[in-house]
N, C-alpha and C. Protein backbone atom coordinates (compact mmCIF):
# COMPACT_ATOMS: atom_id res chain seq x y z
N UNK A 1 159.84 201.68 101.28
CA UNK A 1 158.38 201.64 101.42
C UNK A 1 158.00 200.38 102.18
N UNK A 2 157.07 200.31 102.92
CA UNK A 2 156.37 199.57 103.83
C UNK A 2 155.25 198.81 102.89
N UNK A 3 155.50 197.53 103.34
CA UNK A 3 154.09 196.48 102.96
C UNK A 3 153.12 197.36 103.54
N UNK A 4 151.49 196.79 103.20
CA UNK A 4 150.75 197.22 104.05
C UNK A 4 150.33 195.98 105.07
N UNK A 5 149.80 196.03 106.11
CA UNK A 5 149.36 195.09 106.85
C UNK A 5 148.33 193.81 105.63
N UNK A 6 148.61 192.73 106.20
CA UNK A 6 148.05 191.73 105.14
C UNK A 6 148.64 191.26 103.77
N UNK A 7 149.76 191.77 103.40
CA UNK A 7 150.66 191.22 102.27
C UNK A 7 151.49 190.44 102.66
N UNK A 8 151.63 189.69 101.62
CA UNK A 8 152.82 188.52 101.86
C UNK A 8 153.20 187.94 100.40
N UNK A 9 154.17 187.01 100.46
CA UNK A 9 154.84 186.71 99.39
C UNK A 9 154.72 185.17 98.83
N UNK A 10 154.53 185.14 97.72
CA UNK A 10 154.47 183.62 98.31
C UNK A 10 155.78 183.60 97.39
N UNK A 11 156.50 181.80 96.95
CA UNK A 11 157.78 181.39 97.01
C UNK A 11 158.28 182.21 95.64
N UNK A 12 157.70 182.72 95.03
CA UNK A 12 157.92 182.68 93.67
C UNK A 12 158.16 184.53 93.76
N UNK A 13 157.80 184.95 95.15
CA UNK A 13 157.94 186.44 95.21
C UNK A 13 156.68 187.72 94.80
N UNK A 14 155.55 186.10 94.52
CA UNK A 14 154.65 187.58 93.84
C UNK A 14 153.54 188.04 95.18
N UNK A 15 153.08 189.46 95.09
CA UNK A 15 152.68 189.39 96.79
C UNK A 15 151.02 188.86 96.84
N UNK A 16 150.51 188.40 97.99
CA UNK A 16 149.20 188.22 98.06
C UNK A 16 148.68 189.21 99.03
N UNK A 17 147.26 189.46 99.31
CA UNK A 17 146.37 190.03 100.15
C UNK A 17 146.09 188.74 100.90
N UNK A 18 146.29 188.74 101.91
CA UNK A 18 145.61 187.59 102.97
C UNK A 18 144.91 188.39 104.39
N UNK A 19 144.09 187.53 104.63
CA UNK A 19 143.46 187.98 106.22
C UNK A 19 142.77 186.97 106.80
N UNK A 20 142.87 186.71 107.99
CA UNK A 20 142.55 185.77 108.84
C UNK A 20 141.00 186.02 108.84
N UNK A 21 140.13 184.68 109.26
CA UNK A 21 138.95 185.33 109.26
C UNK A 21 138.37 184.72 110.88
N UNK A 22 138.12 185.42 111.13
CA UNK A 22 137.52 184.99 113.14
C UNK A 22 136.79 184.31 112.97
N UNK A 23 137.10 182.93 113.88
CA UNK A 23 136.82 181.63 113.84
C UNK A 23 134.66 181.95 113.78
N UNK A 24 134.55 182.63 114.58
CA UNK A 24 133.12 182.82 115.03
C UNK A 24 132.11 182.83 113.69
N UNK A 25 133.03 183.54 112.27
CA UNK A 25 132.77 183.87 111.29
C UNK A 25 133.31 183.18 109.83
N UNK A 26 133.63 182.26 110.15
CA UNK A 26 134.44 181.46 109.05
C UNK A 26 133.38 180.73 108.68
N UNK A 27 132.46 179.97 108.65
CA UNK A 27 131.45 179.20 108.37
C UNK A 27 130.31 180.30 107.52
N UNK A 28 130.33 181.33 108.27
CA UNK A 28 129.17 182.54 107.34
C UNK A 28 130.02 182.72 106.42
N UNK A 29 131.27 183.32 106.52
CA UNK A 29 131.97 183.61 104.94
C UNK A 29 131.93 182.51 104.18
N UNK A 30 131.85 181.21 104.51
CA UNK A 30 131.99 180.04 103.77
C UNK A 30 130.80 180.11 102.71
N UNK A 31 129.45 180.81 103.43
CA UNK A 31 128.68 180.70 102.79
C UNK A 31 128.20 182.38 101.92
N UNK A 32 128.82 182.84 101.98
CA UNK A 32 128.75 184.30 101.52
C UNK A 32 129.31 184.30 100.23
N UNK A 33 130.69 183.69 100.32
CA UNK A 33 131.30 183.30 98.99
C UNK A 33 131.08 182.21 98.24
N UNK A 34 130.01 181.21 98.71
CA UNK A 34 129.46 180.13 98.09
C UNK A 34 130.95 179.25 97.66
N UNK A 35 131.40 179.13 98.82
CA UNK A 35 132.41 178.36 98.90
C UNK A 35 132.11 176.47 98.73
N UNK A 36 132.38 175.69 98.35
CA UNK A 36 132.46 174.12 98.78
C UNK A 36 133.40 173.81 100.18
N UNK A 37 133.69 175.01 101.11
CA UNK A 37 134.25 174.78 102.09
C UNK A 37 133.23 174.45 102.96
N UNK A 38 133.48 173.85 104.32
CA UNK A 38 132.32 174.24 105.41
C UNK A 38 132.89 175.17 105.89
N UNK A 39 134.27 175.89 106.02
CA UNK A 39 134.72 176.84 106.66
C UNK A 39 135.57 177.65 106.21
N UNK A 40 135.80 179.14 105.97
CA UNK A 40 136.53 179.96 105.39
C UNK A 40 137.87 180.30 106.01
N UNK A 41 138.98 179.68 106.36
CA UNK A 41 139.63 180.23 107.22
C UNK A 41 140.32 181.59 106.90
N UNK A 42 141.44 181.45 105.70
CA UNK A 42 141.85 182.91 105.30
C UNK A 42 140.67 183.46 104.12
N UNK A 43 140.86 184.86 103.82
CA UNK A 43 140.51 185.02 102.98
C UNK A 43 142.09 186.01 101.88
N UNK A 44 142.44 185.35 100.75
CA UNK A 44 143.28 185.39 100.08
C UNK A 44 143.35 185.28 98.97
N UNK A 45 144.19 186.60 97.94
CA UNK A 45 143.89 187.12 96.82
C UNK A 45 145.34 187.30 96.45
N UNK A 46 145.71 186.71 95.11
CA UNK A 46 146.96 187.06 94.20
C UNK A 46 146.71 188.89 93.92
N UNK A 47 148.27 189.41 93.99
CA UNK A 47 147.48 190.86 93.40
C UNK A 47 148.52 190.83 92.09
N UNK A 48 148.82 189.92 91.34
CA UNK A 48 149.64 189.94 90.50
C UNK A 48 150.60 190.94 89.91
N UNK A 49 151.94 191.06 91.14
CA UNK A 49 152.74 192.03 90.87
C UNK A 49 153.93 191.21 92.10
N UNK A 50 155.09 191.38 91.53
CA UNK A 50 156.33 191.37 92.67
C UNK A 50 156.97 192.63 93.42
N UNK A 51 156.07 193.75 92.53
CA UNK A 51 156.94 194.99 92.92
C UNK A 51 155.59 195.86 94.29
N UNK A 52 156.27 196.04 95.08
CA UNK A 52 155.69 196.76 96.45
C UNK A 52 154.96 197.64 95.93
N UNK A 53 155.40 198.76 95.43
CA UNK A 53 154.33 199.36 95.38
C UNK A 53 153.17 199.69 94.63
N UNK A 54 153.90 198.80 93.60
CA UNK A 54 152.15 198.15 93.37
C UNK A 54 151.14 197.25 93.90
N UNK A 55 151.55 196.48 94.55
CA UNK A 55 150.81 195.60 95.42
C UNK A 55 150.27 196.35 96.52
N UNK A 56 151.41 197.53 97.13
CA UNK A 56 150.44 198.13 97.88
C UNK A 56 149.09 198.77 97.38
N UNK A 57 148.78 199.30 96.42
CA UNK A 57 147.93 200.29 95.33
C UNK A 57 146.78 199.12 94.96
N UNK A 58 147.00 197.91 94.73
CA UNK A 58 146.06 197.32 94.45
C UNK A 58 145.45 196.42 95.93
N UNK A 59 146.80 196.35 96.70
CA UNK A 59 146.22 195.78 97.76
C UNK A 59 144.98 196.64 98.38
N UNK A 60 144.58 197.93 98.16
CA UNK A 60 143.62 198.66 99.01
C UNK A 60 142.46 198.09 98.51
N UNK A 61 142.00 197.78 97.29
CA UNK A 61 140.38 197.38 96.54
C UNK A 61 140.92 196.05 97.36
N UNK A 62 141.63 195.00 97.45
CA UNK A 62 141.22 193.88 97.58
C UNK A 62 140.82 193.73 99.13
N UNK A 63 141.79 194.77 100.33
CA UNK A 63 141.43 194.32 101.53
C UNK A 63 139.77 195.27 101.52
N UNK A 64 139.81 195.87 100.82
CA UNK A 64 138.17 196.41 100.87
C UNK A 64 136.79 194.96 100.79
N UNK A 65 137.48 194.93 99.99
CA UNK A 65 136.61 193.43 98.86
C UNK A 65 136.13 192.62 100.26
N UNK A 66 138.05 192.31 100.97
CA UNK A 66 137.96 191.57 102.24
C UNK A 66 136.56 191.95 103.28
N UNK A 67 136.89 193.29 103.73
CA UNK A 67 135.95 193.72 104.41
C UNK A 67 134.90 193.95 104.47
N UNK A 68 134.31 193.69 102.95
CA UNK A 68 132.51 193.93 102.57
C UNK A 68 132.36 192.25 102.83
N UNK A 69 133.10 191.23 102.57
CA UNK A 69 132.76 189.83 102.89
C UNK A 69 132.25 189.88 104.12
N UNK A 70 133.32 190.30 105.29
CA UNK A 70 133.47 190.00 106.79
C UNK A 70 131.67 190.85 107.22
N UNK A 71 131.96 191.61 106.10
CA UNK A 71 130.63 192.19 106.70
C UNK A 71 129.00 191.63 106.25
N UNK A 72 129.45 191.08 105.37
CA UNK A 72 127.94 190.06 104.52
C UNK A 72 127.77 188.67 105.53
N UNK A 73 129.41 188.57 106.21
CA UNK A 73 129.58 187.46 107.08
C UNK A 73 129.01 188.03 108.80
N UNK A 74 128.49 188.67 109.01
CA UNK A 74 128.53 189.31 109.94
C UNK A 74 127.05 189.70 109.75
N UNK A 75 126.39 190.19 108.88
CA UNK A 75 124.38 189.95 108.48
C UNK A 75 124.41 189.17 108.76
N UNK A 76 124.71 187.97 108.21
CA UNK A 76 124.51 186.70 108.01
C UNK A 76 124.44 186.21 109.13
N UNK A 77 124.87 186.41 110.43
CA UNK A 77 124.59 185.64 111.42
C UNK A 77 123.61 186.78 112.45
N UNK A 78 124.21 188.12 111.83
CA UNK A 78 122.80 188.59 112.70
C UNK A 78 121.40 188.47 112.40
N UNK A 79 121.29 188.09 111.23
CA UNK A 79 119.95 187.89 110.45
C UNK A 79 119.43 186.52 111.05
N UNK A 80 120.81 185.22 111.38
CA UNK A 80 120.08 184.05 112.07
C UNK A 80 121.19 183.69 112.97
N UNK A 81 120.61 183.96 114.00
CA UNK A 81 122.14 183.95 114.69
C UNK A 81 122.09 182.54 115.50
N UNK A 82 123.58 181.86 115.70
CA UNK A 82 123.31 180.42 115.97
C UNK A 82 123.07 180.15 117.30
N UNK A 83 121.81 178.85 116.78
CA UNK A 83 121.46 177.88 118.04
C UNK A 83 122.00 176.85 118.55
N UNK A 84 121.60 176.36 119.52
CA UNK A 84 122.32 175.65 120.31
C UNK A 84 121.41 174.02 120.14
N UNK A 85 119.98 174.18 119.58
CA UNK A 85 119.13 173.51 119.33
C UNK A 85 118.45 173.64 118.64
N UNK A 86 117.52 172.37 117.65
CA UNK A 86 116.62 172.13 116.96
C UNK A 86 115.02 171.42 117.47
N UNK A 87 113.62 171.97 117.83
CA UNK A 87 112.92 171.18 118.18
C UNK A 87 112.72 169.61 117.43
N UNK A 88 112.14 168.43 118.08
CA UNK A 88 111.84 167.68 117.39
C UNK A 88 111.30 167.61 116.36
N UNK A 89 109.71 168.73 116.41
CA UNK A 89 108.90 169.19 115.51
C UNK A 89 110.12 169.43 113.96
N UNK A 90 110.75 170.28 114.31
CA UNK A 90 111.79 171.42 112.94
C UNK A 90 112.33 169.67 112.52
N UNK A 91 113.24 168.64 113.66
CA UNK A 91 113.70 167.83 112.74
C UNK A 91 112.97 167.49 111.94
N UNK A 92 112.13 167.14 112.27
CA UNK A 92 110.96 165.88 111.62
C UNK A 92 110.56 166.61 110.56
N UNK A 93 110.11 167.79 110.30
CA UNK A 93 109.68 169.15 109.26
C UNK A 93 110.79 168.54 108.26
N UNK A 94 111.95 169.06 108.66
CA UNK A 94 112.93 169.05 107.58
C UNK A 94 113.53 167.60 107.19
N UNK A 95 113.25 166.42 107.55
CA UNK A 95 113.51 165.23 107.45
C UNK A 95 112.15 164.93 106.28
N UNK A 96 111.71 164.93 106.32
CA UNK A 96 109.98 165.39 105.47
C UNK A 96 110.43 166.04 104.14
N UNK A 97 110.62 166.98 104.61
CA UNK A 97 110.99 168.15 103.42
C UNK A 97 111.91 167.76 102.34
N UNK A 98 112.86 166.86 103.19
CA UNK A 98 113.74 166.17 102.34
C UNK A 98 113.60 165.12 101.75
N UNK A 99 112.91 164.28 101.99
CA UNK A 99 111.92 162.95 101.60
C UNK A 99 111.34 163.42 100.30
N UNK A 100 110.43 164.32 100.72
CA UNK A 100 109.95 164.47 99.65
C UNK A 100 110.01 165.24 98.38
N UNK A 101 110.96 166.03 98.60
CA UNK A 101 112.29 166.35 97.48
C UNK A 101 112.95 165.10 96.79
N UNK A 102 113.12 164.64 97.14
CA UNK A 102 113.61 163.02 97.07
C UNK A 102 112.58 162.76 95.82
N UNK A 103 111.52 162.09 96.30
CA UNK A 103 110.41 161.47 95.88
C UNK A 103 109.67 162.43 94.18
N UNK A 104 109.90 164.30 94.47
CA UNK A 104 109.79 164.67 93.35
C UNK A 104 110.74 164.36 92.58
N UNK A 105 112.00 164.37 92.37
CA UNK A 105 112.89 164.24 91.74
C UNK A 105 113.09 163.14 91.09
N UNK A 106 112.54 162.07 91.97
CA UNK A 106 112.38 160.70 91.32
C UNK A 106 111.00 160.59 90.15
N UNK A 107 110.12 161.27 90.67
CA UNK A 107 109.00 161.08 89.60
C UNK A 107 109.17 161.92 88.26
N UNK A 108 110.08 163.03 88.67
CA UNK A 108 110.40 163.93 87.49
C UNK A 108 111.02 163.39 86.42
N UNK A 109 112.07 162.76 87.05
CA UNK A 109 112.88 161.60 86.07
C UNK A 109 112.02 160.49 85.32
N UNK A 110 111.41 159.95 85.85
CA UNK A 110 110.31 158.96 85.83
C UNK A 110 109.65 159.38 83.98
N UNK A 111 109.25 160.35 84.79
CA UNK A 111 108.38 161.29 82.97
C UNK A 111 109.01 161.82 82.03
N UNK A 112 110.31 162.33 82.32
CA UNK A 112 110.34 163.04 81.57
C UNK A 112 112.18 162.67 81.24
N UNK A 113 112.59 161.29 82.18
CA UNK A 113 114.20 161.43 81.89
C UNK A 113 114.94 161.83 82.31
N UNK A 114 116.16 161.15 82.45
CA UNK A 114 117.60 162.27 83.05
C UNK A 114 118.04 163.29 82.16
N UNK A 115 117.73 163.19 80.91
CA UNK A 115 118.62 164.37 80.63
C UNK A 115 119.58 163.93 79.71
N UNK A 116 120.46 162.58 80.03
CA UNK A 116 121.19 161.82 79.03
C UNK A 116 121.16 161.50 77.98
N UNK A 117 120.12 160.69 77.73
CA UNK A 117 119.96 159.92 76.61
C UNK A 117 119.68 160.61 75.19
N UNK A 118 119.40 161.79 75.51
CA UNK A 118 119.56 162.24 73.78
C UNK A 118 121.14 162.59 73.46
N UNK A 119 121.67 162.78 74.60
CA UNK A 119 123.40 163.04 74.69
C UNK A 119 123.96 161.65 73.89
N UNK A 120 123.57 160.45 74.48
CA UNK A 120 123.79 159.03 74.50
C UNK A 120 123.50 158.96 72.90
N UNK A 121 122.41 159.31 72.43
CA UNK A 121 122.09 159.02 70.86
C UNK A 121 122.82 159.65 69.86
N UNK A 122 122.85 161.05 70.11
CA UNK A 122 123.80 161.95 69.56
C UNK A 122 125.18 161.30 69.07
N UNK A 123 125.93 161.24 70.18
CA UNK A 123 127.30 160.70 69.67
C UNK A 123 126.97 158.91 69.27
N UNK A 124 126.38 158.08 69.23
CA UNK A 124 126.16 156.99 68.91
C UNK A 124 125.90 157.70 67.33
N UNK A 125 125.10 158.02 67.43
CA UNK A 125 125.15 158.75 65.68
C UNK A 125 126.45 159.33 64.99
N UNK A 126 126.83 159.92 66.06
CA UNK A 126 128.48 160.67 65.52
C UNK A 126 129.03 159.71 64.78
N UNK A 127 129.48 158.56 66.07
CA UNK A 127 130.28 157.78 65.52
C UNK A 127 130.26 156.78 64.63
N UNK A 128 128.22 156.30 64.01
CA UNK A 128 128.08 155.75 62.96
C UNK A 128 128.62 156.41 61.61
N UNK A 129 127.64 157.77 61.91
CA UNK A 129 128.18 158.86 60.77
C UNK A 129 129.58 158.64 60.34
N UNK A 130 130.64 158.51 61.84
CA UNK A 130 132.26 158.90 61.04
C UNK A 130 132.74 157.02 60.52
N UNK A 131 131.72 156.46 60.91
CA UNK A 131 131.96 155.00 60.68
C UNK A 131 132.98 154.53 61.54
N UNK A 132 133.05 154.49 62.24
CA UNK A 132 133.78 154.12 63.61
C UNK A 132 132.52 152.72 64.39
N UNK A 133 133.81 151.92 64.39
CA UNK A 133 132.84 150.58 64.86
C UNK A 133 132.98 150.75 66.46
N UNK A 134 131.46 150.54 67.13
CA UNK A 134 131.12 150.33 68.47
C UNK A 134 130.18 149.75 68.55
N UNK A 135 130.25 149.20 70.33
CA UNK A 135 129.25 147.90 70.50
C UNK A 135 128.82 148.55 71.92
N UNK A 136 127.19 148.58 72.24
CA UNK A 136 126.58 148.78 73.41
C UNK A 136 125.42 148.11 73.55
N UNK A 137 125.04 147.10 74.72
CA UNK A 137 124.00 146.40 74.55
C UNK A 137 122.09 147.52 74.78
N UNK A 138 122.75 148.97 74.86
CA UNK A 138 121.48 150.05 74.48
C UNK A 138 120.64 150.20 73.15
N UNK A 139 119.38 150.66 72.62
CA UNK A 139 118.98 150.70 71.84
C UNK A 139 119.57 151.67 71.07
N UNK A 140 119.77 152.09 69.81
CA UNK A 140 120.62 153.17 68.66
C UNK A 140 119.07 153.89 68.22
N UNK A 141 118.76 155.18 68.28
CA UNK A 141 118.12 155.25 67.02
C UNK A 141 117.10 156.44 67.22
N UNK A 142 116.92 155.91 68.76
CA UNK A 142 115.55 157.19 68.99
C UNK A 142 115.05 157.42 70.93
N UNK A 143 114.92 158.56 71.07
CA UNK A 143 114.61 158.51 72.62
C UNK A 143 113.56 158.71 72.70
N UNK A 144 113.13 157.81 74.06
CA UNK A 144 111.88 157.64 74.48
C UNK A 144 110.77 158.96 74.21
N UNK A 145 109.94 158.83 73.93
CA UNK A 145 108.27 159.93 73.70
C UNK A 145 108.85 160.43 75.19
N UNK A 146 108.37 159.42 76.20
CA UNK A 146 108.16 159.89 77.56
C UNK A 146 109.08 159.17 78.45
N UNK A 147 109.33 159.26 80.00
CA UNK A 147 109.95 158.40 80.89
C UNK A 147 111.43 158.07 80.20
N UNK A 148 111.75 156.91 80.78
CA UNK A 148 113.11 156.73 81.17
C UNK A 148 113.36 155.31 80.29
N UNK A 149 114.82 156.14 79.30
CA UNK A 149 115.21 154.93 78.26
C UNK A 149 115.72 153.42 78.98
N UNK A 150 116.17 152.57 78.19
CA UNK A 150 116.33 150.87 79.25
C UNK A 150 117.92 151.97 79.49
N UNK A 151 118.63 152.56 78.92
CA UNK A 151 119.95 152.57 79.70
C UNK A 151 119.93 153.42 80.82
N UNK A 152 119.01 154.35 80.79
CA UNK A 152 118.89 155.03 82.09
C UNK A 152 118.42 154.41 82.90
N UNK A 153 117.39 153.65 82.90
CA UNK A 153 117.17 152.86 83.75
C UNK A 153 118.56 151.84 84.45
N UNK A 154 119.52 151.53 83.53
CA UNK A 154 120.30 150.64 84.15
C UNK A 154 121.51 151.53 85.08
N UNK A 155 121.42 152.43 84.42
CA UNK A 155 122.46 153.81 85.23
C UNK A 155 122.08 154.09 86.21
N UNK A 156 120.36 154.05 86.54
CA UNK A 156 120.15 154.40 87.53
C UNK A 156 120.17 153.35 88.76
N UNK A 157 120.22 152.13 88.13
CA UNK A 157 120.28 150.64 89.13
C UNK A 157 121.54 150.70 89.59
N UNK A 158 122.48 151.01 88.65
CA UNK A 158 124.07 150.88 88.91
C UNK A 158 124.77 151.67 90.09
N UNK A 159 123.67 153.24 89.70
CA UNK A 159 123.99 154.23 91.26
C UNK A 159 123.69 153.80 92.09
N UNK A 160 122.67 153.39 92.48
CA UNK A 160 122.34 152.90 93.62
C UNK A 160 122.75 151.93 93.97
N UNK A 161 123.59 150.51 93.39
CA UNK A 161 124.32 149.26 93.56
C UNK A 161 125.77 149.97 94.39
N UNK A 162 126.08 150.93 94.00
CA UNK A 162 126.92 151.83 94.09
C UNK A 162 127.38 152.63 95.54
N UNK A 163 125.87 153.43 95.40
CA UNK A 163 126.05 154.15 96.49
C UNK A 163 125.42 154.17 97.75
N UNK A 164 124.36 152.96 97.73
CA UNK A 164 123.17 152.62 99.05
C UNK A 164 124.43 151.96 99.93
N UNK A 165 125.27 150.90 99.52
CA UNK A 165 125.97 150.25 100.65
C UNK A 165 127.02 151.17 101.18
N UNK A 166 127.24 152.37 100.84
CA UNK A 166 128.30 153.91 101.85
C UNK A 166 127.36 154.58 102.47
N UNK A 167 125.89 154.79 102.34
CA UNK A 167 125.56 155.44 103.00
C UNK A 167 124.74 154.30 104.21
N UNK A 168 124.58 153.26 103.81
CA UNK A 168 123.89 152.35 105.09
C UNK A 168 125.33 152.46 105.72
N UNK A 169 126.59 151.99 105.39
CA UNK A 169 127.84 151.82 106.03
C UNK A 169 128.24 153.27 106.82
N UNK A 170 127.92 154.55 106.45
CA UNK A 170 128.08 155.30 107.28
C UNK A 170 126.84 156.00 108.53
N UNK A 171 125.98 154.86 108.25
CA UNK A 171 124.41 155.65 109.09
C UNK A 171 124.81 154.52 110.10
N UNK A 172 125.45 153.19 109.66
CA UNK A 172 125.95 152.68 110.55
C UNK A 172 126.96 152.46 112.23
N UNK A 173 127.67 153.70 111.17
CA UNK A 173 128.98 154.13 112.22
C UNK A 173 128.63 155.20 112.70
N UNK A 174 127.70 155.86 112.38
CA UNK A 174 127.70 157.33 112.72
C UNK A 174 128.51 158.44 112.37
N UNK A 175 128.78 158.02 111.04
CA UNK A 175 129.82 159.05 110.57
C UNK A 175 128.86 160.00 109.12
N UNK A 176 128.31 161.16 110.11
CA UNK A 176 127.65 162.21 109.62
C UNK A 176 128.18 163.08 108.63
N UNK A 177 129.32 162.49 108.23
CA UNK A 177 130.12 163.66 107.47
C UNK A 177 129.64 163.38 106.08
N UNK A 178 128.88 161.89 105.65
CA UNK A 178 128.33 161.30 104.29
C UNK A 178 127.14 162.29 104.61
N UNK A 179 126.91 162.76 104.65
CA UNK A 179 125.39 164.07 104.70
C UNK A 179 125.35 164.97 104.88
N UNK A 180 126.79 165.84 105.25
CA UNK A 180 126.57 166.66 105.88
C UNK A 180 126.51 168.15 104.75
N UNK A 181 126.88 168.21 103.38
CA UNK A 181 126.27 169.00 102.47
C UNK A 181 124.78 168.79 102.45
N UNK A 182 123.91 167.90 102.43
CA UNK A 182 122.84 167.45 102.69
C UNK A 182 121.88 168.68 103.52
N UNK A 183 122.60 167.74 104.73
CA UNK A 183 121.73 168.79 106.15
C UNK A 183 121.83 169.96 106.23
N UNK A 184 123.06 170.62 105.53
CA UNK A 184 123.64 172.12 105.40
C UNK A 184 122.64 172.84 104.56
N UNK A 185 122.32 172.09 103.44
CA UNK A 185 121.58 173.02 102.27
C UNK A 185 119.83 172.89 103.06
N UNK A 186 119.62 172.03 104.05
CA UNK A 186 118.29 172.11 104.88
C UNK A 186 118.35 172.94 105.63
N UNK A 187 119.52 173.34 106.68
CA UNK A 187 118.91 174.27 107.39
C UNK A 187 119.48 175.53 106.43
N UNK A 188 120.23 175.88 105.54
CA UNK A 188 119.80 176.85 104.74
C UNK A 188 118.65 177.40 104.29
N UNK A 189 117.85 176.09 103.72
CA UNK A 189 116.42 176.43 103.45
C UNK A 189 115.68 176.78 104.67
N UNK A 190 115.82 176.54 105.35
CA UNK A 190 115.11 176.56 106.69
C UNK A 190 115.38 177.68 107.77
N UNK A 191 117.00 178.73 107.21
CA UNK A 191 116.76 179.52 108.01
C UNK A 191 117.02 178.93 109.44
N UNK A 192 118.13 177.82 109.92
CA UNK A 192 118.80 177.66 110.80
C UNK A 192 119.80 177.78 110.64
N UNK A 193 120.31 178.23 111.58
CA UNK A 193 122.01 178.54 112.09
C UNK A 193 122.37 178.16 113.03
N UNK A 194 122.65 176.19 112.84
CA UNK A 194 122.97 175.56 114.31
C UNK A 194 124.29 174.95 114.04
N UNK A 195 125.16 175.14 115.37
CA UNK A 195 126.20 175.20 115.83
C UNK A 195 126.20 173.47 115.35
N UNK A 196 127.47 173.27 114.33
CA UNK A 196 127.93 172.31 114.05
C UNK A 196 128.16 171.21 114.78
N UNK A 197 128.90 171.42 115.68
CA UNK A 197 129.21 170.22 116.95
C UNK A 197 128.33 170.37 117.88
N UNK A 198 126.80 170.65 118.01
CA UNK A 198 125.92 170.46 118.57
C UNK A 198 125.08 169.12 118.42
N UNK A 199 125.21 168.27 119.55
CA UNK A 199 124.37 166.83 119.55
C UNK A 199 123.40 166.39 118.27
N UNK A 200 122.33 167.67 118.54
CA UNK A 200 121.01 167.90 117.68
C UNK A 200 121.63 168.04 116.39
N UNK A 201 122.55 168.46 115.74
CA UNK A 201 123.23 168.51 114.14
C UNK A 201 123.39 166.85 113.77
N UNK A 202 123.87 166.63 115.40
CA UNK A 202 124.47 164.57 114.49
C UNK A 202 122.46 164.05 113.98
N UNK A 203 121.72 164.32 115.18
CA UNK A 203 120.44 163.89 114.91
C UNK A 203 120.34 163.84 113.75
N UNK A 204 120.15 165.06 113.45
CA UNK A 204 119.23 165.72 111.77
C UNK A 204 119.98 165.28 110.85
N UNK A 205 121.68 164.73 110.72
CA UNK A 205 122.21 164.38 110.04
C UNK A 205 122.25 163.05 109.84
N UNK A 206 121.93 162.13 111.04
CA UNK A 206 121.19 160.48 111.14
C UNK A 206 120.10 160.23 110.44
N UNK A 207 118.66 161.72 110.43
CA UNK A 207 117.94 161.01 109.97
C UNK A 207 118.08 161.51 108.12
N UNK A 208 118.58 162.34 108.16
CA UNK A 208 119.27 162.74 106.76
C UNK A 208 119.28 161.29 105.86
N UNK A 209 120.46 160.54 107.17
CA UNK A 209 121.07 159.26 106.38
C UNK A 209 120.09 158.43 106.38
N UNK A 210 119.11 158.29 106.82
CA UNK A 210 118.13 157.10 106.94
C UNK A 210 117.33 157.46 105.78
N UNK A 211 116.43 158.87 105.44
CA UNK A 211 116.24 159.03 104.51
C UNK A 211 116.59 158.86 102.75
N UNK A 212 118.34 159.05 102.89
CA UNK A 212 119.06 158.61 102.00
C UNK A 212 119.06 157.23 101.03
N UNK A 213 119.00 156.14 102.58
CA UNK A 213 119.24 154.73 102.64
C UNK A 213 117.99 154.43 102.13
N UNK A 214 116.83 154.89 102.39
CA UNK A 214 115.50 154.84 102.88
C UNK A 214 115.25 155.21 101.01
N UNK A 215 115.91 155.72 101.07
CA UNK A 215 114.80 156.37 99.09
C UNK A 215 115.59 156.36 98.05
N UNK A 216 116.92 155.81 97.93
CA UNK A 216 117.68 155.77 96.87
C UNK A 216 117.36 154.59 96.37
């Protein structure tokens, strides 16, 4: 019996489904499968079996699977198909847009907290409860009515001690790659589909970083 086209073995003998994905289309599948890739190159599936003809039998649902991707990957750019450019106007829109995403997120915290500190009290209680000795120069006992406890506040000084001098250091060099999940999830929102190594991408990804530098 014959493999089918797209099986292979890996060292251990068990077979996989693999398929190349056309370069044109590796970036839409990236985002079809909500990958953390920027780019999909294979698309590849264990079919958990060493024996042929079962792998052939299951290999048919998976290169299917394959082919409804290629094809969600394939809307996906006819629905926005890529440019070669961004007007000034769109940067500046979405440089904005992002600012002030920024700026809610900061006031949200502001009122209402990260989210931590009842985590933070909790086990501080645990470990009185189990009598286990610990020392933190934070308050024990109760979280803030409103806004932001003194340790969040210092967590939040510490990120930014942290992480403002990599992103001035890379807005410096021009190394767009500190933003570039950033600018990706903008023109997502935005309904652009611009060609990565296009000039206008480093732009929007400069002022990305200035914004960054600019509001952290």
């Amino acid at each position: 019996m014959r493999a089918l086209m797209g099986l292979i073995k890996d060292r251990h003998g068990t077979y996989y489904a693999q398929r190349k994905v056309p370069e044109r289309l590796q970036e839409a599948v990236a985002r079809v499968l909500n990958s953390d890739k920027s780019k999909q190159v294979f698309l590849k599936k264990s079919l958990g079996t060493k024996v042929l003809r079962q792998a052939n039998v299951a290999a048919t649902h998976v290169l299917a699977g394959f082919d409804r991707t290629l094809a969600g990957a394939e809307a996906l750019l006819k629905e926005r198909p890529v440019v070669s450019s961004l007007t000034d106007a769109q940067i500046k829109r979405m440089a904005e847009t992002y600012y002030a995403s920024v700026l809610a997120n900061d006031e949200e915290e502001r009122q209402e907290g990260t989210g931590s500190e009842p985590i933070f009290q909790s086990v501080a209680q645990q470990l009185a409860a189990a009598g286990v000795d610990f020392k933190t120069p934070f308050k024990v006992g109760e979280v803030p009515e409103a806004g932001l406890s003194d340790r969040e506040v210092f967590k939040r000084e510490h990120t930014l001690t942290e992480n403002l001098p990599d992103a001035m250091a890379a807005l410096a060099k021009g190394d767009t790659t500190h933003v570039r999940l950033d600018v990706d999830e903008l023109l997502e929102a935005f309904q652009r589909n611009l060609d990565p190594q296009e000039p206008v991408i480093q732009a929007a990804r400069n002022g990305r970083a200035w914004c960054s530098g600019e509001s952290a």
